[in-house]
Protein backbone atom coordinates (compact mmCIF):
# COMPACT_ATOMS: atom_id res chain seq x y z
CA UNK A 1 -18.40 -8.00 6.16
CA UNK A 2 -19.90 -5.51 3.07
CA UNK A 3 -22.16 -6.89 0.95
CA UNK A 4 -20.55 -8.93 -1.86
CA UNK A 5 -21.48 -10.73 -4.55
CA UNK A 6 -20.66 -14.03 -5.95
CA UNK A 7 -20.72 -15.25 -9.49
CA UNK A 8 -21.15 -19.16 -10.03
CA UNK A 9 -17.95 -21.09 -11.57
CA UNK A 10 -18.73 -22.66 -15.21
CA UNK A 11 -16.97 -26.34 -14.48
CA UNK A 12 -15.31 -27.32 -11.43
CA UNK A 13 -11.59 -27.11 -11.18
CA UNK A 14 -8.57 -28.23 -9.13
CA UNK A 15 -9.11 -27.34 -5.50
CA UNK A 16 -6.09 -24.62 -4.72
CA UNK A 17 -5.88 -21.81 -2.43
CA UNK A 18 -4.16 -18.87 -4.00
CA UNK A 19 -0.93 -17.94 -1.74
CA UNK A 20 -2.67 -14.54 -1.34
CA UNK A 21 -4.90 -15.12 1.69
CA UNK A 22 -7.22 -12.57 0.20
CA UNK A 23 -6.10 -11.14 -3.13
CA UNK A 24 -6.21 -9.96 -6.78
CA UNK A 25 -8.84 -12.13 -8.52
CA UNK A 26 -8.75 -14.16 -12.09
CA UNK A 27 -7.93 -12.10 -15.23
CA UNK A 28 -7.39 -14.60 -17.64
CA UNK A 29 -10.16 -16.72 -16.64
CA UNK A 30 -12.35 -14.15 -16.52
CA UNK A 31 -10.86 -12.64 -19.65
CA UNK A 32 -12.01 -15.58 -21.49
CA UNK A 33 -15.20 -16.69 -19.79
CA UNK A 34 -16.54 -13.22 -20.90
CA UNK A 35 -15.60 -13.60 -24.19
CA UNK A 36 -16.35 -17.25 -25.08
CA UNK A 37 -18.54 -18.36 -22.49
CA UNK A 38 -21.08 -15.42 -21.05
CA UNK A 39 -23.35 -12.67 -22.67
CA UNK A 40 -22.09 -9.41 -22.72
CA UNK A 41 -20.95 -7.70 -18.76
CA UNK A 42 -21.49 -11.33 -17.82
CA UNK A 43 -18.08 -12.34 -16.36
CA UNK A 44 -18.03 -16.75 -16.06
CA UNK A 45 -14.62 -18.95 -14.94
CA UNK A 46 -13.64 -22.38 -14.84
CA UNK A 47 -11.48 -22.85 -11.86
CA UNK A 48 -12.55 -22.94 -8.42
CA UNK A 49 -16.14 -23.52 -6.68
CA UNK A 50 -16.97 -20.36 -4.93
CA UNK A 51 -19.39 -22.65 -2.88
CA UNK A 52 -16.52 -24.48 -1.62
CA UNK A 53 -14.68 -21.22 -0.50
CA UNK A 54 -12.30 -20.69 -3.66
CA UNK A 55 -12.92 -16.88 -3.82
CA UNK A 56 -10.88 -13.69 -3.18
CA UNK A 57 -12.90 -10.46 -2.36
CA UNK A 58 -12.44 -7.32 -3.78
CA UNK A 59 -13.09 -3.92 -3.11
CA UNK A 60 -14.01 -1.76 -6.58
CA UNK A 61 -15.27 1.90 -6.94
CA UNK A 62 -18.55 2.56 -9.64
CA UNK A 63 -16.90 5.89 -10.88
CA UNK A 64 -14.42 8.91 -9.23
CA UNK A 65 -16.56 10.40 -6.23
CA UNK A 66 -18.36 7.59 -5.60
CA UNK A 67 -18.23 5.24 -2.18
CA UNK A 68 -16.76 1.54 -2.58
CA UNK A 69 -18.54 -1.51 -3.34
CA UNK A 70 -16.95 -5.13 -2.77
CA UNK A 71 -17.36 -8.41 -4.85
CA UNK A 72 -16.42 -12.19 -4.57
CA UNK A 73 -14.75 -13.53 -7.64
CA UNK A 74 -12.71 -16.41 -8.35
CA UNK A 75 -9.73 -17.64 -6.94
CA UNK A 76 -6.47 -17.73 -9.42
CA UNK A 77 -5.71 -20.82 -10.86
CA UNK A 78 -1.98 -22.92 -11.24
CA UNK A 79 1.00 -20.05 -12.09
CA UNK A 80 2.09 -20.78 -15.45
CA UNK A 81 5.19 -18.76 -15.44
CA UNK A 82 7.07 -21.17 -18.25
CA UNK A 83 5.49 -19.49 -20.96
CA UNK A 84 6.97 -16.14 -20.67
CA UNK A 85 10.18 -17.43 -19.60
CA UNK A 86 11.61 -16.64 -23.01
CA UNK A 87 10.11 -13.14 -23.34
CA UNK A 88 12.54 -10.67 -23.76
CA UNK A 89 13.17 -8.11 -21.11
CA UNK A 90 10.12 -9.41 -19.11
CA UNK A 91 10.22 -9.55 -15.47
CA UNK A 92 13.42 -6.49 -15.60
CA UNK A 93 13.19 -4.94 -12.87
CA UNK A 94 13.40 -0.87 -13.61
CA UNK A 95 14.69 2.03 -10.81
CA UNK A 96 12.69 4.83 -10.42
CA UNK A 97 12.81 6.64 -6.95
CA UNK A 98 15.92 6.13 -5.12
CA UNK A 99 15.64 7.18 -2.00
CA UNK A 100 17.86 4.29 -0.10
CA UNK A 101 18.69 0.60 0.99
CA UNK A 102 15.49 -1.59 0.69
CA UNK A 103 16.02 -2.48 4.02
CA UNK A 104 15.50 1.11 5.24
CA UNK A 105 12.75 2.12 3.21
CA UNK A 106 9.48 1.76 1.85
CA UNK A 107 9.71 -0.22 -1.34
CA UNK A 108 6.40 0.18 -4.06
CA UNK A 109 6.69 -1.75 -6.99
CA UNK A 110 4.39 -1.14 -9.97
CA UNK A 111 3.92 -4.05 -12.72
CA UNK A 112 2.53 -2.80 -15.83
CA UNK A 113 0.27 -4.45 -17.85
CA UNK A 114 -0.74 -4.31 -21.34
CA UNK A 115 1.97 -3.09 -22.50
CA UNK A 116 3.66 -4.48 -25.36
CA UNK A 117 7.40 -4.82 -25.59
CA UNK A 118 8.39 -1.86 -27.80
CA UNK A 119 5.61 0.36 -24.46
CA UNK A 120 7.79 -0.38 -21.92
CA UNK A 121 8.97 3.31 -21.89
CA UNK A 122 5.54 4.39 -21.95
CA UNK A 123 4.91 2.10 -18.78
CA UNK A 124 8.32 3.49 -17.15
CA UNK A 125 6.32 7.35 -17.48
CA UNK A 126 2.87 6.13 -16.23
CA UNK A 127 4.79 4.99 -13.25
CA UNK A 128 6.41 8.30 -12.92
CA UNK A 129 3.48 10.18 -13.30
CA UNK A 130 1.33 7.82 -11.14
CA UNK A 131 3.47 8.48 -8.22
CA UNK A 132 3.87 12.18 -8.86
CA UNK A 133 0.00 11.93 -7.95
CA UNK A 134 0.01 9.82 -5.38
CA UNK A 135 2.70 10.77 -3.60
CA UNK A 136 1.30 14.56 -3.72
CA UNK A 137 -1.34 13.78 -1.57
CA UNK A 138 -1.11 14.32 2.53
CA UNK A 139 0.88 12.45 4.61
CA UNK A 140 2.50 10.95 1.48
CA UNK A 141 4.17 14.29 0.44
CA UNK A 142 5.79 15.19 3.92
CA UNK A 143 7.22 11.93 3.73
CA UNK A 144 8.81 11.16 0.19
CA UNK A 145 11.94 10.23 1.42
CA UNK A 146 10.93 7.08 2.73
CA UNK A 147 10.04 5.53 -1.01
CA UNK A 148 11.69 3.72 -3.17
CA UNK A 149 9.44 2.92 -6.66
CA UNK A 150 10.35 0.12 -8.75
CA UNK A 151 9.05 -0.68 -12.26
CA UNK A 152 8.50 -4.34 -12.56
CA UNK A 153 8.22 -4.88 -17.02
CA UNK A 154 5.81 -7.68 -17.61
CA UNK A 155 5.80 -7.55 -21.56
CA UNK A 156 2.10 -8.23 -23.09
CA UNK A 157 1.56 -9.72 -26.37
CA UNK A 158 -1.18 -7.04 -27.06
CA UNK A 159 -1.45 -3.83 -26.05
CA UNK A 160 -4.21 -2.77 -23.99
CA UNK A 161 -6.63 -4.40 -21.71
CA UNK A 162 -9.75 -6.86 -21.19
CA UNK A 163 -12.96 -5.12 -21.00
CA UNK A 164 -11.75 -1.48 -22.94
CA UNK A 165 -13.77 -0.66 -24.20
CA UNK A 166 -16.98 -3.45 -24.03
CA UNK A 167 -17.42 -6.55 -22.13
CA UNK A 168 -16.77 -8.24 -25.55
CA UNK A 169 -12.84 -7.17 -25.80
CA UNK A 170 -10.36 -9.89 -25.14
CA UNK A 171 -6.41 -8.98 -24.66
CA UNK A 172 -3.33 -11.30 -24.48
CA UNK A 173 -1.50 -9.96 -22.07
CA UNK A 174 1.00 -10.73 -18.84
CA UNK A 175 -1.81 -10.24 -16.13
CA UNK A 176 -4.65 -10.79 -17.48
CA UNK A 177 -6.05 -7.55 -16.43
CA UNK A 178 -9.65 -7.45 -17.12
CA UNK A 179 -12.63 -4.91 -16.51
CA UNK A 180 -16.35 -6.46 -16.08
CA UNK A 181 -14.83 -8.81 -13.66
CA UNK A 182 -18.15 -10.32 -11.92
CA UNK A 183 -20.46 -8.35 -14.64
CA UNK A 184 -19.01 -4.84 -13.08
CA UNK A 185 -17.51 -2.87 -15.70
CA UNK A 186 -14.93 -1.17 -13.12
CA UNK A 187 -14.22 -3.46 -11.52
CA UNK A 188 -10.47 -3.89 -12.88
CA UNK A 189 -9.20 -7.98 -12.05
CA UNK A 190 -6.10 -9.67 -12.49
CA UNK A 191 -4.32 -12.73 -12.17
CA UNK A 192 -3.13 -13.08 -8.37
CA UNK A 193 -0.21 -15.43 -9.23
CA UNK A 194 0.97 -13.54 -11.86
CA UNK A 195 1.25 -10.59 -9.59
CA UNK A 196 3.55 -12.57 -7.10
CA UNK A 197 5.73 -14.40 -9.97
CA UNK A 198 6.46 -10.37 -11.09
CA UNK A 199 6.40 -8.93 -7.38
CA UNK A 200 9.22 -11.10 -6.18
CA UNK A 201 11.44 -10.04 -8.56
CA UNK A 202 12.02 -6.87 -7.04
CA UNK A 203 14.59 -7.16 -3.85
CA UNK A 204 11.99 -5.65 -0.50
CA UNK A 205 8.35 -4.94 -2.03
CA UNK A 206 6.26 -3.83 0.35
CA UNK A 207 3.38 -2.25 -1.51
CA UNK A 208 2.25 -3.60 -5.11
CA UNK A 209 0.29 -1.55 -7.65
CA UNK A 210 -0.70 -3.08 -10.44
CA UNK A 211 -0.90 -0.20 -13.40
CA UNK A 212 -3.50 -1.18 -16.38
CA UNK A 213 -2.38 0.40 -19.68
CA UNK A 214 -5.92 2.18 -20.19
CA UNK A 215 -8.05 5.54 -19.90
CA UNK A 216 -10.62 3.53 -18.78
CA UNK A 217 -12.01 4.59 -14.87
CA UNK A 218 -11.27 1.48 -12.66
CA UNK A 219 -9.61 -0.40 -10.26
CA UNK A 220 -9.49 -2.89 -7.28
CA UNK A 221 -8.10 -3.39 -3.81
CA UNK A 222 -6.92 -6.24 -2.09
CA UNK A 223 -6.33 -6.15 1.79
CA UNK A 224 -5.24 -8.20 4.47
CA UNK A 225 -2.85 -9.91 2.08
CA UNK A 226 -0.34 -12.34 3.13
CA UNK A 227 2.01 -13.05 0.31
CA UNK A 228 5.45 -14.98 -0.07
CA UNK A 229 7.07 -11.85 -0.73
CA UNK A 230 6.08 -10.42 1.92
CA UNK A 231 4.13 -7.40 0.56
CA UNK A 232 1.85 -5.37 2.30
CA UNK A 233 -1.11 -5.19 0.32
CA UNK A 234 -2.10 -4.45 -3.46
CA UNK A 235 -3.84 -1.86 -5.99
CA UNK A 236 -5.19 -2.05 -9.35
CA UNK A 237 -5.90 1.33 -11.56
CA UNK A 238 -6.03 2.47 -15.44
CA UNK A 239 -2.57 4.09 -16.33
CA UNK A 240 -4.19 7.00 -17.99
CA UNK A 241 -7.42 7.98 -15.96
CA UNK A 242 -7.32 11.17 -14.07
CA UNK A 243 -9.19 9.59 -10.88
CA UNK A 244 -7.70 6.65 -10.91
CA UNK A 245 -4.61 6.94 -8.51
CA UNK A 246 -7.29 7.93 -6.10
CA UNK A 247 -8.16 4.10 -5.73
CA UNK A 248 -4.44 3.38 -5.03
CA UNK A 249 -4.27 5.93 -2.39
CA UNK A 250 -7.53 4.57 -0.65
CA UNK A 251 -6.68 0.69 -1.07
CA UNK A 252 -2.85 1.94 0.88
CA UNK A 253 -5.23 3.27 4.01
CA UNK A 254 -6.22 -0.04 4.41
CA UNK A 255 -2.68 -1.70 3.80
CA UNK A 256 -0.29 0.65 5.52
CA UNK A 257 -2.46 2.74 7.60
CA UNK A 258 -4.59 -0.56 8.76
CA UNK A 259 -7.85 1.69 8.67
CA UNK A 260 -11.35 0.58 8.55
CA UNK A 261 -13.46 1.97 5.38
CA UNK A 262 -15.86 4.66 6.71
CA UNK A 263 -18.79 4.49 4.02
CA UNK A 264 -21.81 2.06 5.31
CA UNK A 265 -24.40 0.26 3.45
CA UNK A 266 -28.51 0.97 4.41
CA UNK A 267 -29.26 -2.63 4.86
CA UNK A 268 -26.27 -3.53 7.32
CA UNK A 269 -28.71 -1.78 10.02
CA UNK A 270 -27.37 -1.75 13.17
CA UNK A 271 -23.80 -3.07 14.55
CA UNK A 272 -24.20 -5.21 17.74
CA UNK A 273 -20.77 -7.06 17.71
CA UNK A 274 -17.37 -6.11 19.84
CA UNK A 275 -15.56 -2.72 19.44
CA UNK A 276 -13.46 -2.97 15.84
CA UNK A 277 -10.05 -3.08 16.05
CA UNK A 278 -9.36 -0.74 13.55
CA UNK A 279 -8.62 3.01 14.65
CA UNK A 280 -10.74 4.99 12.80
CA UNK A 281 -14.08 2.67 13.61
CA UNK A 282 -15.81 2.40 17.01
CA UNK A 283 -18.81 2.14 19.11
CA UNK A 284 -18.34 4.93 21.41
CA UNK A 285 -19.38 8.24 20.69
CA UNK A 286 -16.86 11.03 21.28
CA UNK A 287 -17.95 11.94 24.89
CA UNK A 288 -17.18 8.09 25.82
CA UNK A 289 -13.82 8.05 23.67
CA UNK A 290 -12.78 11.18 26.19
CA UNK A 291 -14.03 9.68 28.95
CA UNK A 292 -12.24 6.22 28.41
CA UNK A 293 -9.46 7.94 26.27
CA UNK A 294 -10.15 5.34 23.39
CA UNK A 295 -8.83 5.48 19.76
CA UNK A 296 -8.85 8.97 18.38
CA UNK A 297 -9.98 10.58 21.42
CA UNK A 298 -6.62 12.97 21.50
CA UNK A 299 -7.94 14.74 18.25
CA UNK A 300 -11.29 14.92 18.89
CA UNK A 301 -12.37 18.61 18.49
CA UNK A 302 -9.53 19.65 15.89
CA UNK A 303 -9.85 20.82 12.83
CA UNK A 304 -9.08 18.42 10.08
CA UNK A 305 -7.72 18.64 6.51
CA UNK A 306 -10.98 16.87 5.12
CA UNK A 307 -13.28 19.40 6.37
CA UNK A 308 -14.91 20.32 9.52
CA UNK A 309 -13.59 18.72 13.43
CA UNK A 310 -13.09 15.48 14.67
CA UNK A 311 -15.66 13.72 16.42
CA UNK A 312 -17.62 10.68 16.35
CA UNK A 313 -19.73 10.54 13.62
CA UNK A 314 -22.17 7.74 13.09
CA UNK A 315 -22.39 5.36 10.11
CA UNK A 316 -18.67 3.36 9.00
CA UNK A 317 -17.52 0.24 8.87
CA UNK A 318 -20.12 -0.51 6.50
CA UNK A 319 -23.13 -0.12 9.26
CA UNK A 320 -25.48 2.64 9.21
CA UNK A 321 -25.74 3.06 12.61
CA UNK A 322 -23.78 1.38 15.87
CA UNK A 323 -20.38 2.55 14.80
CA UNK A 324 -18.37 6.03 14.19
CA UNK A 325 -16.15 7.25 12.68
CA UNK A 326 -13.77 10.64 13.26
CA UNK A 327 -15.05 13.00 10.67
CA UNK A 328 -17.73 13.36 8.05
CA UNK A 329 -16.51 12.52 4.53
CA UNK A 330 -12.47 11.36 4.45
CA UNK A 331 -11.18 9.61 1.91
CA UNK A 332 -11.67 6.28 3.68
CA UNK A 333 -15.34 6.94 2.96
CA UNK A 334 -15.13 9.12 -0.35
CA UNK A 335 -12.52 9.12 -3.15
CA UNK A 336 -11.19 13.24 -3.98
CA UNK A 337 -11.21 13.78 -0.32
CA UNK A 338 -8.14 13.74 2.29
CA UNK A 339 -7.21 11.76 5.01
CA UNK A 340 -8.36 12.90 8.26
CA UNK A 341 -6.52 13.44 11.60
CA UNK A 342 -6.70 9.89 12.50
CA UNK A 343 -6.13 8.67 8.87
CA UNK A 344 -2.82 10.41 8.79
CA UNK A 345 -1.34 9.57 11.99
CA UNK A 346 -2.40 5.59 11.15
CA UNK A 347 -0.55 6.30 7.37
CA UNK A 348 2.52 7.58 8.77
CA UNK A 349 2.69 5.26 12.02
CA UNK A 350 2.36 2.56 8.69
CA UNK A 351 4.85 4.40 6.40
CA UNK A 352 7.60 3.81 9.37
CA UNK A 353 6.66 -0.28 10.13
CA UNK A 354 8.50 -0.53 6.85
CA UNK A 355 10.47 2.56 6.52
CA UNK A 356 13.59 3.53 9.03
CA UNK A 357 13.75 7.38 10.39
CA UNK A 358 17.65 7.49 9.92
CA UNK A 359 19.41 5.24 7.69
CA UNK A 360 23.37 4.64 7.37
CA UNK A 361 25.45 5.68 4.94
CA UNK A 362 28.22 4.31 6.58
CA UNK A 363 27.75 0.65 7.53
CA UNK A 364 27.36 -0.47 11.45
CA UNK A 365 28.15 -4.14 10.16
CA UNK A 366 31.65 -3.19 10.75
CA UNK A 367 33.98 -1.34 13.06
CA UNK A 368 34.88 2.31 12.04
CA UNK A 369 38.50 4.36 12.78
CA UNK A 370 38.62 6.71 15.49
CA UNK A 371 39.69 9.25 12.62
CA UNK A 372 37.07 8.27 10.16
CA UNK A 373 33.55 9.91 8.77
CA UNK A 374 30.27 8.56 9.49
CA UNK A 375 27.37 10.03 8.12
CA UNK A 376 23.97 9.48 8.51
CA UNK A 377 20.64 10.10 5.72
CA UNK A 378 17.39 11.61 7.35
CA UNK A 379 14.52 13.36 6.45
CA UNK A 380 13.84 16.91 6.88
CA UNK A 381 12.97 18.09 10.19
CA UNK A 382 14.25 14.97 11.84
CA UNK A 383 16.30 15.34 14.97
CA UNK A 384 19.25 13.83 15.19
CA UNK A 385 21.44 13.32 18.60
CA UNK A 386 25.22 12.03 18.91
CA UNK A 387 26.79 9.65 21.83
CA UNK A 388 29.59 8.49 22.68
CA UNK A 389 29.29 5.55 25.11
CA UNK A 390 26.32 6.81 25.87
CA UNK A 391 27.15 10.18 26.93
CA UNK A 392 25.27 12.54 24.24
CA UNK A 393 27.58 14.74 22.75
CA UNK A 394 25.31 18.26 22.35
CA UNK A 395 27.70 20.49 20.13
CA UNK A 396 26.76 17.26 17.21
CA UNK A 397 23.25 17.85 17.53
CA UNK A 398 21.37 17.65 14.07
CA UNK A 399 25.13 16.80 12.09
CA UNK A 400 24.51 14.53 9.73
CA UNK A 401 28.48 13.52 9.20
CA UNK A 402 30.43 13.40 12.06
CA UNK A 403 34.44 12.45 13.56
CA UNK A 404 34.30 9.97 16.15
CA UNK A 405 37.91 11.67 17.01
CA UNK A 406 36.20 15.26 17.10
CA UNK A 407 33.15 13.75 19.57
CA UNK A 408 35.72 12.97 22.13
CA UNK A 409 36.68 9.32 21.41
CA UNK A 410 39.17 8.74 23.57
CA UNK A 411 42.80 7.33 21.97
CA UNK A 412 43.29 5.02 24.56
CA UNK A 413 43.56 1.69 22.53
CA UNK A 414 39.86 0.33 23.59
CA UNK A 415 36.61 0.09 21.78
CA UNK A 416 34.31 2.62 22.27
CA UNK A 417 30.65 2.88 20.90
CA UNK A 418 29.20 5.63 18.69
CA UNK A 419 25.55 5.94 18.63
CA UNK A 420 23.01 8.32 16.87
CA UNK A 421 19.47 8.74 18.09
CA UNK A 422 16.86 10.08 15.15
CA UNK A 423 13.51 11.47 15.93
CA UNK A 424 10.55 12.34 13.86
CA UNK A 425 8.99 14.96 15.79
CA UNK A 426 5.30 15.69 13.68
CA UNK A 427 2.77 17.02 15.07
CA UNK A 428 0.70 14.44 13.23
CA UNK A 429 1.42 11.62 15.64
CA UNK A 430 -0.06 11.89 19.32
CA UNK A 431 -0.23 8.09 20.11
CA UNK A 432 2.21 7.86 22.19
CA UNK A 433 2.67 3.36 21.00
CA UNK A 434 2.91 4.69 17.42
CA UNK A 435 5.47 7.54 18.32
CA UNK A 436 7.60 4.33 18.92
CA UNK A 437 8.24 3.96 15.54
CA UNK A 438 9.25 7.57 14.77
CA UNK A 439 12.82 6.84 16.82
CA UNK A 440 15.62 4.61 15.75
CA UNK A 441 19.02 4.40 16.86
CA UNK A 442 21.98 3.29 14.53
CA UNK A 443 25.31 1.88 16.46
CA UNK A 444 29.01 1.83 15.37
CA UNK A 445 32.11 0.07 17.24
CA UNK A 446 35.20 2.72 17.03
CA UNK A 447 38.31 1.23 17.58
CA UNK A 448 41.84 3.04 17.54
């Protein structure tokens, strides 16, 4: 584990685990313990002992370039979701990607906060313009059509945010975001159960980002989180800083892509324990990945999009020396940069846990007429390939809408099955266990 650092709880509260195994941390608390209870950058919370093992940990970056730090901070109190029950419009949930069923896609849900009731059209364009950003970085933009956004509106009583601009500045608002959580001033906190009483409201979520209505640099990541709704991990980040949807796109390579960070601190030393689990981290060096054909040992001596070839380069996983990673300086190690080789493949092997490579437009809940349309949705470049009881019908190849009757379905009174076979054939995938997940077949019952 990174360094971390742990900041002492002011009186000792209820002992409750958040329902985020490790999560967002304490706005509100925080919020207020900096304002009423601590000096200036001096961040203090009743709640929870950290002693006794009431913390979250976070991952925060000091400023755009810079590698990741991590901190300890409180865990979130009770959910006191009463209070805002009566808010109007809070909790609506907004469209703004379409791109399919929930069940066949990737579903990211932003939850604004800060902003007031009369900004929830401003929040509606930061998400816009968030994603534009995010979703114009590599694999992310090849694969758009697996993403649905949602807006979640949590209506603030004040606009604006703890901690923007001084330690000293103390919002009401849905969240309780709050920067100077622990004493760091980027470090950008909110409320954990607040996040989950606004997450569930959309239908699927998979991916939460929590979008601070500031131009303040900050954020936070929270991995490894097991929630209620079933979400696969979380982001905080200002709504108007440049850099900012940097930290969302890092924090998603360890959510979706499952990938190790690749910076390392000096005083880790060196790593003695068992070969990581993650895919971008290990204790071989690249002539013993080859040799045992380990973890990214099919890219090793390609070029990559972040700059020079894939190897085994040591230092990641927080340890100076005893582990590698593929290349020099990705974005798991630096914010600006790109994914690397191995980085991509683990994103889009992750973008298709949650995300189908075909989805039906016509439903194969039910049985379809021999005479009838079915059609099909798919991304670009995806290869699609007919049957008909099994027997793959070649003039249908790549037809998104087809006739059962004009694939040969026989009229001779029985049911007969109708199958299509989609295939995501990148280059950016060599693992042959993760090219699992770039096939799925839909099935239809065709009766007379």
């Amino acid at each position: 584990m990174p360094p971390t650092r742990r900041i002492p709880a002011r009186t000792p509260g209820r002992a409750r685990r958040t329902p985020l195994r490790i999560a967002l941390a304490t706005g509100i608390a925080l919020a207020a313990g900096l304002a009423a209870t601590g000096p200036a950058g001096t961040a203090t919370a009743a709640g929870p002992d950290p002693a006794a093992g009431q913390t979250q940990r976070v991952e925060y970056f000091t400023g755009p370039g810079g590698h990741p730090r991590h901190a300890e901070v409180p865990a979130s109190d009770a959910l006191s979701s009463k209070e805002r029950s009566e808010i109007k419009g809070d909790g609506d949930v907004v469209p703004i990607v379409q791109a399919g069923p929930t069940a066949s896609k990737l579903d990211v849900v932003f939850i604004g906060d800060g902003y007031t009731a009369a900004q929830q059209e401003d929040f509606h364009a930061d998400v816009r313009a968030k994603w534009a950003k995010i979703s114009a970085v590599e694999p992310y933009a090849a694969y758009k059509g697996l993403f649905n956004v949602w807006a979640v509106d949590a209506v603030s009583r004040q606009s604006g945010v703890s901690g923007d601009p001084t330690s000293g500045t103390v919002k009401d608002t849905a969240l309780g975001s709050a920067f100077f959580c622990d004493g760091i001033e980027r470090l950008l906190c909110v409320d954990t159960n607040k996040v989950e009483s606004y997450a569930k409201k959309a239908a699927d979520p998979d991916l939460v980002i929590v979008l601070a209505n500031s131009t303040k640099y900050g954020g936070a990541g929270y991995n490894d989180i097991t929630s209620p709704s079933g979400y696969d991990g979380i982001a905080t980040a200002s709504s108007d800083n440049a850099q900012s949807d940097q930290v969302a796109v890092h924090e998603t390579g360890h959510s979706l892509g499952k990938l190790a960070d690749e910076y390392w601190y000096d005083e880790y030393g060196t790593y003695t324990g068992a070969e990581p689990w993650e895919a971008n981290t290990s204790k071989l060096t690249a002539a013993q990945l080859t040799a045992q054909k380990k973890k990214w040992y099919r890219w090793i001596g390609q070029t990559s999009p972040d700059g020079g070839k894939v190897g085994a380069y040591e230092g990641g996983g927080y340890y100076p020396r005893g582990l590698y990673r593929p290349t020099s300086d990705s974005i798991m190690r630096t914010l600006g940069r790109e994914f690397n080789l191995p980085g991509r493949e683990a994103m889009i092997a992750g973008f298709h846990r949650h995300a189908s490579v075909v989805t039906a437009i016509t439903g194969t809940d039910r049985a379809v007429r021999r005479d009838a349309k079915v059609a099909v949705q798919a991304a670009d470049g995806v290869r699609l390939s007919w049957r008909v009881d099994g027997r793959e019908v070649r003039q249908a190849k790549g037809e998104s809408v087809v006739s059962p009757r004009a694939l040969g379905v026989p009229a001779d009174g029985r049911t007969h099955t109708l199958s299509v076979r989609a295939t995501d054939p990148t280059k950016s995938v060599r693992d042959p266990q993760l090219r699992t997940l770039l096939t799925d077949t839909l099935t239809w019952r065709v009766t007379r």
